[in-house]
N, C-alpha and C. Protein backbone atom coordinates (compact mmCIF):
# COMPACT_ATOMS: atom_id res chain seq x y z
N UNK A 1 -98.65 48.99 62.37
CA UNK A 1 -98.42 47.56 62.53
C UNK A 1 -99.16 46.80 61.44
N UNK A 2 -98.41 45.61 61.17
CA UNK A 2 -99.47 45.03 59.88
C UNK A 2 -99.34 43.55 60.48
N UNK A 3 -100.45 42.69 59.56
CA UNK A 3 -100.82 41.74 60.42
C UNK A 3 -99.37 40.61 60.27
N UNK A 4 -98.69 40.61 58.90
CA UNK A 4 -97.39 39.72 59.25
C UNK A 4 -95.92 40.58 60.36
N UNK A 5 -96.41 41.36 60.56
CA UNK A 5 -96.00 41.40 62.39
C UNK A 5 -96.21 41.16 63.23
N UNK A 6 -97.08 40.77 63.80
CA UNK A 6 -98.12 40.06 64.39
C UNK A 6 -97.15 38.75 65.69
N UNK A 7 -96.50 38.95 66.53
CA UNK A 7 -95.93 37.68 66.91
C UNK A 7 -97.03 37.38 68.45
N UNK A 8 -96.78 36.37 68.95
CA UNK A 8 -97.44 35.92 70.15
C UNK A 8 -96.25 36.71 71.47
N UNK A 9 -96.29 36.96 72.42
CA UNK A 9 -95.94 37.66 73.36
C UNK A 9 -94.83 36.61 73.58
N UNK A 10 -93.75 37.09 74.33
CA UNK A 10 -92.51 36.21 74.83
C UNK A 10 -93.09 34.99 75.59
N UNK A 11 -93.27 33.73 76.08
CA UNK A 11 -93.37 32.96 76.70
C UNK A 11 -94.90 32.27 76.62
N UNK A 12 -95.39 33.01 75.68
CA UNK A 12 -96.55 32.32 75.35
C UNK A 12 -96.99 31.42 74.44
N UNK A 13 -95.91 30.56 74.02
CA UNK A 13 -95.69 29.56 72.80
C UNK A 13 -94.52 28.60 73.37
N UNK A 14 -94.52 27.37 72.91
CA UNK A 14 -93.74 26.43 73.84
C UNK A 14 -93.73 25.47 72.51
N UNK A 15 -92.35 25.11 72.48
CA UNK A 15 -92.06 24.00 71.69
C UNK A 15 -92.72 22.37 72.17
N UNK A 16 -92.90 22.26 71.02
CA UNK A 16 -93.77 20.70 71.09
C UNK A 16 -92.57 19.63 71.71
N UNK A 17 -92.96 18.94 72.44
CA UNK A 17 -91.57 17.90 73.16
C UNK A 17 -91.68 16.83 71.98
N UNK A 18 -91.04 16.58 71.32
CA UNK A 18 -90.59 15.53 70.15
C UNK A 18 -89.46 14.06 71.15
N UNK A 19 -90.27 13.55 71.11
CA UNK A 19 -89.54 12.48 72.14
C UNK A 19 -89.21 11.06 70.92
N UNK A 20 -87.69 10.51 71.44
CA UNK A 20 -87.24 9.61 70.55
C UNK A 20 -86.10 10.20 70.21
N UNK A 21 -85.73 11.17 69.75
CA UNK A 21 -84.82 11.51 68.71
C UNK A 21 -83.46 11.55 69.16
N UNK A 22 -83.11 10.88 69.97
CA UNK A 22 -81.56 10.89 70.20
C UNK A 22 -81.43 11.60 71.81
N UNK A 23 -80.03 11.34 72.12
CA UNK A 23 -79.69 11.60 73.16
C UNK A 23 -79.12 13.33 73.41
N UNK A 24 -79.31 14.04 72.77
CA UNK A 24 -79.28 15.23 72.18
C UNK A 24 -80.37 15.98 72.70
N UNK A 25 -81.33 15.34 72.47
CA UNK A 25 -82.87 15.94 72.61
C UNK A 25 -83.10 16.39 74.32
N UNK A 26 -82.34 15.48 75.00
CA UNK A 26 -83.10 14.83 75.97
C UNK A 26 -84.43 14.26 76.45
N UNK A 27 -85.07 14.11 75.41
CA UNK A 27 -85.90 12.98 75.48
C UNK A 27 -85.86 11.68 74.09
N UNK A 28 -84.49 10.89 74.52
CA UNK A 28 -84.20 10.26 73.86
C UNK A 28 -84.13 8.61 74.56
N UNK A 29 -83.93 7.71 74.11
CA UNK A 29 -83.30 6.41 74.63
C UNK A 29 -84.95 6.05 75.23
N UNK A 30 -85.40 6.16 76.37
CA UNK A 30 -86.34 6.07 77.25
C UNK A 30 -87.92 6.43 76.53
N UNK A 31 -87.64 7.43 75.80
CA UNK A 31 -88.63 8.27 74.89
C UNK A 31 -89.17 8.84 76.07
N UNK A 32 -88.82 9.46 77.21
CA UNK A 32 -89.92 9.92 78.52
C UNK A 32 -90.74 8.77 79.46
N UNK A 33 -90.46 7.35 79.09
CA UNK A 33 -91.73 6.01 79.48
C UNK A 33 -90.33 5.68 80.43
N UNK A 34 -89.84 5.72 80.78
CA UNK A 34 -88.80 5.13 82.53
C UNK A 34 -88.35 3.82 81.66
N UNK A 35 -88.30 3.33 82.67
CA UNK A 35 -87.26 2.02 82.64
C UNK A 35 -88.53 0.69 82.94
N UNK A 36 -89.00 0.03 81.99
CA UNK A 36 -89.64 -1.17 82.07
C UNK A 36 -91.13 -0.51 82.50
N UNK A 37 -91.80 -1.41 83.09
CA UNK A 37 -93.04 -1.56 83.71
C UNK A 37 -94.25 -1.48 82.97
N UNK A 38 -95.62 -1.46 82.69
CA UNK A 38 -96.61 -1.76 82.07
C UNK A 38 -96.82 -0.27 81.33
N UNK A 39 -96.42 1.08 81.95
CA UNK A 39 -96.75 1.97 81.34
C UNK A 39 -95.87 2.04 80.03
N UNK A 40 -94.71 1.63 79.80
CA UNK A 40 -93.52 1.64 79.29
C UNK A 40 -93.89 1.03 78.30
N UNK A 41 -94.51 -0.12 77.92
CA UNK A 41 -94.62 -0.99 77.27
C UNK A 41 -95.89 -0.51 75.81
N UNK A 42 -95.55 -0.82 74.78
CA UNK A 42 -96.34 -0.55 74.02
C UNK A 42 -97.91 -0.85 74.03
N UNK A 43 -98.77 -0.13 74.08
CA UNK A 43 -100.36 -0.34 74.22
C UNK A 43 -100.60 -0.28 75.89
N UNK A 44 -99.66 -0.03 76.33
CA UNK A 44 -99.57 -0.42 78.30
C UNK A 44 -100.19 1.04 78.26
N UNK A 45 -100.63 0.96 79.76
CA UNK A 45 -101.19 1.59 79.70
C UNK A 45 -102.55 1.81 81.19
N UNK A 46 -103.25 2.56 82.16
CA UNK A 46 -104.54 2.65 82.05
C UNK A 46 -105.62 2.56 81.28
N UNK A 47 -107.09 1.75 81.78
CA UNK A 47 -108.01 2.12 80.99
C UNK A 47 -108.88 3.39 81.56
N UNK A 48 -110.09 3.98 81.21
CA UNK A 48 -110.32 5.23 81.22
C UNK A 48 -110.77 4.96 83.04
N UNK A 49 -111.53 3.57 83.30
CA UNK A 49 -112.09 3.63 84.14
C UNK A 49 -111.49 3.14 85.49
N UNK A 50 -110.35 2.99 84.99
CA UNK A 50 -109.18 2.56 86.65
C UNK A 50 -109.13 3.92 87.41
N UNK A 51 -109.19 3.32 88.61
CA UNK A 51 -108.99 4.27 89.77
C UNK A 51 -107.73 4.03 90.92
N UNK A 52 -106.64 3.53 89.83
CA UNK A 52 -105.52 3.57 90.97
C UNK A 52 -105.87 2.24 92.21
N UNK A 53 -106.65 1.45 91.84
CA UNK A 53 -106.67 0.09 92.14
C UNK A 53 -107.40 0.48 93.17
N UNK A 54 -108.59 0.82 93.36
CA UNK A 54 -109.49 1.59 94.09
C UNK A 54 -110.48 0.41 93.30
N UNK A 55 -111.39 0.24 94.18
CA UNK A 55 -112.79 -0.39 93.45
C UNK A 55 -113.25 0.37 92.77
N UNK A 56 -113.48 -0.02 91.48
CA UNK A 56 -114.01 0.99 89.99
C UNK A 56 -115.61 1.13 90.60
N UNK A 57 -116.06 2.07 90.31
CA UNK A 57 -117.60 2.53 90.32
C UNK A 57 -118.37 1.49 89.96
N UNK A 58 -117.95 0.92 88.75
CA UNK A 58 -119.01 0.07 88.35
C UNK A 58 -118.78 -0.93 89.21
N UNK A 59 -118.10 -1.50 89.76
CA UNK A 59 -118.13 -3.04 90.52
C UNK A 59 -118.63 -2.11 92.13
N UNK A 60 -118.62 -0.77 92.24
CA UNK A 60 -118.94 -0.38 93.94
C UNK A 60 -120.53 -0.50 93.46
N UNK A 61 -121.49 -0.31 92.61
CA UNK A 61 -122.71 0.17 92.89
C UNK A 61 -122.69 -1.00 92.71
N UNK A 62 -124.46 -1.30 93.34
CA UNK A 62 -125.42 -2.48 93.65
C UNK A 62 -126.04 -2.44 92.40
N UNK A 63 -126.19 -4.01 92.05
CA UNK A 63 -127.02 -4.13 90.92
C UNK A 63 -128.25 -4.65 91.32
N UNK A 64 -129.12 -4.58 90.48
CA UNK A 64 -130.35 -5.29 91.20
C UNK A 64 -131.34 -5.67 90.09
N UNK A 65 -132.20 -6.76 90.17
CA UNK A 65 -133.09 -6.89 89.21
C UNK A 65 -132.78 -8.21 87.85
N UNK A 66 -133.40 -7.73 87.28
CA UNK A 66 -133.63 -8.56 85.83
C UNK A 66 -134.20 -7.63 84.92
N UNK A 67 -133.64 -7.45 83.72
CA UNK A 67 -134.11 -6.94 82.60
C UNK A 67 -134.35 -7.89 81.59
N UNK A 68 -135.44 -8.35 81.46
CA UNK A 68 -136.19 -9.58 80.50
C UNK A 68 -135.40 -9.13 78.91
N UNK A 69 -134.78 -9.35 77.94
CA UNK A 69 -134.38 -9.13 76.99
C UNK A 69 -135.70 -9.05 75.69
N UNK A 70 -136.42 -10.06 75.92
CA UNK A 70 -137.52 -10.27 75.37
C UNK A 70 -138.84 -10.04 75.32
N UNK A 71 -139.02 -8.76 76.28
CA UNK A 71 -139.71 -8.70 76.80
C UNK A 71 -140.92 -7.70 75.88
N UNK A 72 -141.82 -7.64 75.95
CA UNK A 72 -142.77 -6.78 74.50
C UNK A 72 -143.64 -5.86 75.47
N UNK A 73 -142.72 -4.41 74.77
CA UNK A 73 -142.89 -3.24 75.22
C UNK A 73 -144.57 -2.86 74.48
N UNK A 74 -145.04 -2.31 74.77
CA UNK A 74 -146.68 -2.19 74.27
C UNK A 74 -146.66 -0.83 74.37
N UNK A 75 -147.41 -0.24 73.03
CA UNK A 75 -148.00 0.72 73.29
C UNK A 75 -149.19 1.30 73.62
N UNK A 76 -149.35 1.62 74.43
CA UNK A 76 -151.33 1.89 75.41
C UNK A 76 -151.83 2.87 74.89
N UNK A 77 -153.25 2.35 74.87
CA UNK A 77 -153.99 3.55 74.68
C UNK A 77 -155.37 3.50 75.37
N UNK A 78 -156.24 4.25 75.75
CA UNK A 78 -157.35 4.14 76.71
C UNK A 78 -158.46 4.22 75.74
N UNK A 79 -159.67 3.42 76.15
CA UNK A 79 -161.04 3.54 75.35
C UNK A 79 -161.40 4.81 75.48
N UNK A 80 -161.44 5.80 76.44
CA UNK A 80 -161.58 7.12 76.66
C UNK A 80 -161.07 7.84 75.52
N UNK A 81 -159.77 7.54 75.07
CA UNK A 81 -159.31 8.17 73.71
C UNK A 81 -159.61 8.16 72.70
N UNK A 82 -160.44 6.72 72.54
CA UNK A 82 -160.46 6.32 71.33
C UNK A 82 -162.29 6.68 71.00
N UNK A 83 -162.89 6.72 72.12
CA UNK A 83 -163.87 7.72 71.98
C UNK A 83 -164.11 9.24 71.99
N UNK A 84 -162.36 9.63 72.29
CA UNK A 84 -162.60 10.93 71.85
C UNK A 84 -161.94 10.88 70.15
N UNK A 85 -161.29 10.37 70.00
CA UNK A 85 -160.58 10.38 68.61
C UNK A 85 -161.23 9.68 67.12
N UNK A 86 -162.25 8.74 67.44
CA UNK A 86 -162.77 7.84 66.52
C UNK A 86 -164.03 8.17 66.01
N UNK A 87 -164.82 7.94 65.29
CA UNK A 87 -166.11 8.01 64.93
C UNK A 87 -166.88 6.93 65.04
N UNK A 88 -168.45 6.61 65.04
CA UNK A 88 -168.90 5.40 65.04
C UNK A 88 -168.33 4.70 63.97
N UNK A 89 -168.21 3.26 64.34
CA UNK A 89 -168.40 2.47 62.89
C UNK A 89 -167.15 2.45 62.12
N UNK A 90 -165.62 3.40 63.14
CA UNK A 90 -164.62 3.66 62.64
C UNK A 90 -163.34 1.81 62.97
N UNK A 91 -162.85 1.59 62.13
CA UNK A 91 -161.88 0.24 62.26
C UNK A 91 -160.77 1.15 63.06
N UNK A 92 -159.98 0.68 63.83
CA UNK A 92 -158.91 1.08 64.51
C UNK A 92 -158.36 0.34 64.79
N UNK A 93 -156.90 0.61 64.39
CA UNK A 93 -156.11 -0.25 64.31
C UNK A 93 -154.41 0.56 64.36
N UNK A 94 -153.42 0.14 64.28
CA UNK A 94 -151.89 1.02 64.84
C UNK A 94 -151.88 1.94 63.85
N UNK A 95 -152.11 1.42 62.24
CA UNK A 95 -152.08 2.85 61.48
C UNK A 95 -153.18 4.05 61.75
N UNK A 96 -154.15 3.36 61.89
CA UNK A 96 -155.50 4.91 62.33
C UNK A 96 -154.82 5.57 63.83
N UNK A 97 -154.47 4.46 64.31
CA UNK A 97 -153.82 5.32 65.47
C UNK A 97 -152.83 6.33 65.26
N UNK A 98 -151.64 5.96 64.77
CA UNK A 98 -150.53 6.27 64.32
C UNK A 98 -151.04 8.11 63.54
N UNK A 99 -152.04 7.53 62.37
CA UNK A 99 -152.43 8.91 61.94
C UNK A 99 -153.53 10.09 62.53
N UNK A 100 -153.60 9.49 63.77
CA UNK A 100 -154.59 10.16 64.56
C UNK A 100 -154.00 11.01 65.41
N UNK A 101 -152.30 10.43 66.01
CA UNK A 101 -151.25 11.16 66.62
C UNK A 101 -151.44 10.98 67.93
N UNK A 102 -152.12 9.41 68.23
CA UNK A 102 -152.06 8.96 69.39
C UNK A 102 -150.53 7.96 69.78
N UNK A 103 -150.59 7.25 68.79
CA UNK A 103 -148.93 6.77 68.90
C UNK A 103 -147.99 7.18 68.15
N UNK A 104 -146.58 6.74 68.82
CA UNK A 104 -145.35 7.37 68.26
C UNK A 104 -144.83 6.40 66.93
N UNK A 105 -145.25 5.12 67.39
CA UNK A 105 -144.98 4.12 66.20
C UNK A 105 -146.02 3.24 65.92
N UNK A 106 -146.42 3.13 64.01
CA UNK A 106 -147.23 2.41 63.53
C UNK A 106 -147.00 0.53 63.76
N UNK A 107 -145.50 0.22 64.00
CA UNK A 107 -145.05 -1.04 63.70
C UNK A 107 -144.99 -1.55 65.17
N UNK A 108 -145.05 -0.71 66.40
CA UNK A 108 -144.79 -1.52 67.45
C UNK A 108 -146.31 -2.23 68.02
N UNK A 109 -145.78 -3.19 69.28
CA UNK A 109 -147.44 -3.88 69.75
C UNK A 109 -148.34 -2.51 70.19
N UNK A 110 -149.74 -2.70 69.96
CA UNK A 110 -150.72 -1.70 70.80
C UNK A 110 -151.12 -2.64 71.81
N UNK A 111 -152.04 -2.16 73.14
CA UNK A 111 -152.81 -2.61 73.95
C UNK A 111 -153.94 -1.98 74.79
N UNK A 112 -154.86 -1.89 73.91
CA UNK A 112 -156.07 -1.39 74.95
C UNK A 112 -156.20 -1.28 76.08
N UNK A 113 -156.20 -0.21 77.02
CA UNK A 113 -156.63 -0.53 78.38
C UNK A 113 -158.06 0.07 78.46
N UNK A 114 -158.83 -0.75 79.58
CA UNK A 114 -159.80 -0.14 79.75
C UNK A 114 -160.47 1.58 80.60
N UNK A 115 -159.46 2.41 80.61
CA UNK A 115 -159.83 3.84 81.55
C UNK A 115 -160.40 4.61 80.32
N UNK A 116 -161.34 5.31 81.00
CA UNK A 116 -162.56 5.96 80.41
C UNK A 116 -163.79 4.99 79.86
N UNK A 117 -164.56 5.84 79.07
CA UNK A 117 -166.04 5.32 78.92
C UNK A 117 -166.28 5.27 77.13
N UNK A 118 -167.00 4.26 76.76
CA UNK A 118 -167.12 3.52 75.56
C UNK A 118 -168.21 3.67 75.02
N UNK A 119 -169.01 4.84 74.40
CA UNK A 119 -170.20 4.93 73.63
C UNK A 119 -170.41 4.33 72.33
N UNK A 120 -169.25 4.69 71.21
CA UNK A 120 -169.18 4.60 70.26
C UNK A 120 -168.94 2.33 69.33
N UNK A 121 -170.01 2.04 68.38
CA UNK A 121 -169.48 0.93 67.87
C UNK A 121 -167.68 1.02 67.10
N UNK A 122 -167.07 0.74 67.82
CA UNK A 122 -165.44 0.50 67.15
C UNK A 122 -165.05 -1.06 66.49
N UNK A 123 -164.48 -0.99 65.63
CA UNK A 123 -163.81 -2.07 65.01
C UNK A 123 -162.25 -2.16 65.71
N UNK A 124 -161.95 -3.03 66.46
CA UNK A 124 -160.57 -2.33 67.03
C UNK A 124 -159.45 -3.84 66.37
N UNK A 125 -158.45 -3.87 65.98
CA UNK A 125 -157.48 -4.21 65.21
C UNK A 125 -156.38 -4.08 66.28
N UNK A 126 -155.77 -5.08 67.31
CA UNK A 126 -154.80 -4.48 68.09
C UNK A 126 -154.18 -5.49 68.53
N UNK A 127 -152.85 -5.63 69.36
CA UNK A 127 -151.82 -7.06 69.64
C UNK A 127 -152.35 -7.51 70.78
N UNK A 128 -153.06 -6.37 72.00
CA UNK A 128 -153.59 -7.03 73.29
C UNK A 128 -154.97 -6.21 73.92
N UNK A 129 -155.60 -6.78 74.75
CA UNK A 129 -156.45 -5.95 74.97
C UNK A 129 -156.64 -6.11 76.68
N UNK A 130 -157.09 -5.18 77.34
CA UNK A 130 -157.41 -5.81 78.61
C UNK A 130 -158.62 -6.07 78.82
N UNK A 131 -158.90 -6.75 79.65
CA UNK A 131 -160.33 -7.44 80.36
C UNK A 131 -161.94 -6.51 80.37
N UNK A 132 -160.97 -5.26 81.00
CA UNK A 132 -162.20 -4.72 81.40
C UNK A 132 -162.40 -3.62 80.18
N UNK A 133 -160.84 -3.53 79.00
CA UNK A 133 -161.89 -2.95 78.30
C UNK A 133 -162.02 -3.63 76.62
N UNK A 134 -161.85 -4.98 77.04
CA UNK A 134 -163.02 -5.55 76.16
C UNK A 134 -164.22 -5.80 76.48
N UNK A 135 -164.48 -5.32 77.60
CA UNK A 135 -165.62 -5.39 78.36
C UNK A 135 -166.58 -4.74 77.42
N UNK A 136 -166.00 -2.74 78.42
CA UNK A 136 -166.04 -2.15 77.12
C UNK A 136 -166.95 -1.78 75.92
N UNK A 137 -165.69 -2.32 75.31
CA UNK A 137 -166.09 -2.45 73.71
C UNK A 137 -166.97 -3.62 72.87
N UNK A 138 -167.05 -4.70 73.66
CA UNK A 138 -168.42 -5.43 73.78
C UNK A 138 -169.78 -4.79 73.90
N UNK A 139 -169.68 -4.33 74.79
CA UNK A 139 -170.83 -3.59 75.53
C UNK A 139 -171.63 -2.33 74.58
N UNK A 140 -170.73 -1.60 73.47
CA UNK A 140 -170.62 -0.49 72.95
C UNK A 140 -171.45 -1.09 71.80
N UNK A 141 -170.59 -2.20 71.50
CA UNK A 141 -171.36 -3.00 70.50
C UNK A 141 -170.00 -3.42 69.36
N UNK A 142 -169.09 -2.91 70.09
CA UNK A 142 -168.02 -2.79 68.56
C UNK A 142 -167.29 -4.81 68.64
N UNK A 143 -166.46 -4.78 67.51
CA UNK A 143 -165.56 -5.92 67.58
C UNK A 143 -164.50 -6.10 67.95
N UNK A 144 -163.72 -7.33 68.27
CA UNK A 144 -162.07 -6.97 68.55
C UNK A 144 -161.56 -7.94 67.97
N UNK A 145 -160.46 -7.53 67.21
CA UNK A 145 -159.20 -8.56 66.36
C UNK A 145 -158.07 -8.72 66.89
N UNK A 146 -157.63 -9.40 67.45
CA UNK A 146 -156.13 -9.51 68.08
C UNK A 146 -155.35 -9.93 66.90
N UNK A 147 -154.51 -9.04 66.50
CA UNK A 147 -153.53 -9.26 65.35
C UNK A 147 -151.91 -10.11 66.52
N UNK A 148 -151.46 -10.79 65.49
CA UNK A 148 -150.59 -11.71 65.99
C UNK A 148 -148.67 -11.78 65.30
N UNK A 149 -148.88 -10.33 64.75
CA UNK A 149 -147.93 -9.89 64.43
C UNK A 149 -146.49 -9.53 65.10
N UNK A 150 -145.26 -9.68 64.53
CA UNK A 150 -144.25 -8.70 65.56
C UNK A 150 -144.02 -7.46 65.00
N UNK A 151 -143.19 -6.80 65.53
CA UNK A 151 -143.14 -5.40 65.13
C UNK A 151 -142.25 -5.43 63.81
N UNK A 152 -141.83 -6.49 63.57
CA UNK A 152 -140.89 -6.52 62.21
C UNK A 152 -141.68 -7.11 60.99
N UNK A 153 -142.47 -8.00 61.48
CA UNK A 153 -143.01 -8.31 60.48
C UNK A 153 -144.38 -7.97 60.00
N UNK A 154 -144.84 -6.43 60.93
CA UNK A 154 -145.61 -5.64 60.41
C UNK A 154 -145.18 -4.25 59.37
N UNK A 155 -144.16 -4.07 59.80
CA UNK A 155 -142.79 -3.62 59.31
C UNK A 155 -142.75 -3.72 57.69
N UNK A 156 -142.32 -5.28 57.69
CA UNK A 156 -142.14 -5.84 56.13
C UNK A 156 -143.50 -5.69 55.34
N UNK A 157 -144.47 -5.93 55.90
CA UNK A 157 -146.07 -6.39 55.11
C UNK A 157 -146.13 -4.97 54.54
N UNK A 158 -146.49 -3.78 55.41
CA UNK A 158 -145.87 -2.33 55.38
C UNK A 158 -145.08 -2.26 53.86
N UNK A 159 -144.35 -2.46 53.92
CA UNK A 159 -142.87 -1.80 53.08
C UNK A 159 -143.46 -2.62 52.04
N UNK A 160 -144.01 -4.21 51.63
CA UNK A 160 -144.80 -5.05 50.73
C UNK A 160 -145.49 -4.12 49.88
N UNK A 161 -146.67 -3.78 51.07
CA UNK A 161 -147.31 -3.50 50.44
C UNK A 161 -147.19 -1.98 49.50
N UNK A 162 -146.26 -0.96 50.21
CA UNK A 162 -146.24 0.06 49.29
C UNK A 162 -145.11 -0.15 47.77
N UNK A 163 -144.12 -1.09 48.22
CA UNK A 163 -143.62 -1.45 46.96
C UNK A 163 -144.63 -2.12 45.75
N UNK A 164 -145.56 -3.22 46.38
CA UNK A 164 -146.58 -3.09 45.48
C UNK A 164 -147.58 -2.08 44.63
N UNK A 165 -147.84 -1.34 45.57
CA UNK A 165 -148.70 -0.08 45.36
C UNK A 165 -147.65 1.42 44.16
N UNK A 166 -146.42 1.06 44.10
CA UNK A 166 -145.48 1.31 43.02
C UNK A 166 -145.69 1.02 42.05
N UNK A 167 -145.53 -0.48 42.16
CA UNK A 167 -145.02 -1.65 40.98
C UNK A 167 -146.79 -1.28 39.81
């Protein structure tokens, strides 16, 4: 046997239905779409999510809530960390973070929380802080800068400054 002998078994291949082509075909005049009605009609049709005029899923489930659009997602980090990760006398701020492999992104907000314990003087550089651990970091002896940045336009200063650092 060679491979241009090769055929598919009797009944296991089926002509493609070519609809339109005349009354010959039998699937002509109609093209297979009946007589009138919305399916019939060009672009007519179902969408994916009709159910046969059944209440669609999305209008059966309960919605609930508010999702603030504006709302400024923060990234946390604990004084506990930053006394395990920092040195005395160290500035910290989203990039030291960022390269320390405590956060996932250099450009988004940070926010101090206060869990764990604060030996070390820190310089901390950050968008928010909480109460108890600027407490804290008072106490330690270090400083705090609330930067007043958004995430885009730490972003740009970023991208500034290394195009400068090119130029």
């Amino acid at each position: 046997m060679q491979l241009n002998e090769l055929r598919p078994s009797h009944g296991a291949t089926k002509k493609r239905k070519r609809v339109g082509r005349g009354p010959g075909s039998g699937h002509g005049k109609t093209a297979t779409k009946g007589h009138k009605g919305h399916q019939a009609r060009s672009g007519g049709g179902k969408n994916k999510a009709f159910e046969g005029g059944q209440m669609p899923l999305t209008r059966r489930i309960p919605k609930f809530g508010f999702k603030n659009p504006f709302r400024v997602e923060y990234q946390v980090v604990n004084v506990g960390l930053l006394e395990e990760r920092f040195d005395a006398g160290a500035t910290v701020d989203a990039v030291a973070l960022y390269e320390h492999g405590v956060l996932q992104s250099k450009f988004a907000p940070v926010k101090v929380l206060g869990t764990g314990t604060l030996t070390k003087k820190l310089s901390l550089k950050v968008d928010a802080i909480s109460d108890s651990a600027r407490q804290k970091v008072e106490t330690a002896g270090g400083s705090i800068a609330i930067v007043t940045q958004s995430a885009r336009q730490k972003q740009n200063s970023a991208v500034r400054l290394k195009h400068a650092a090119h130029a």
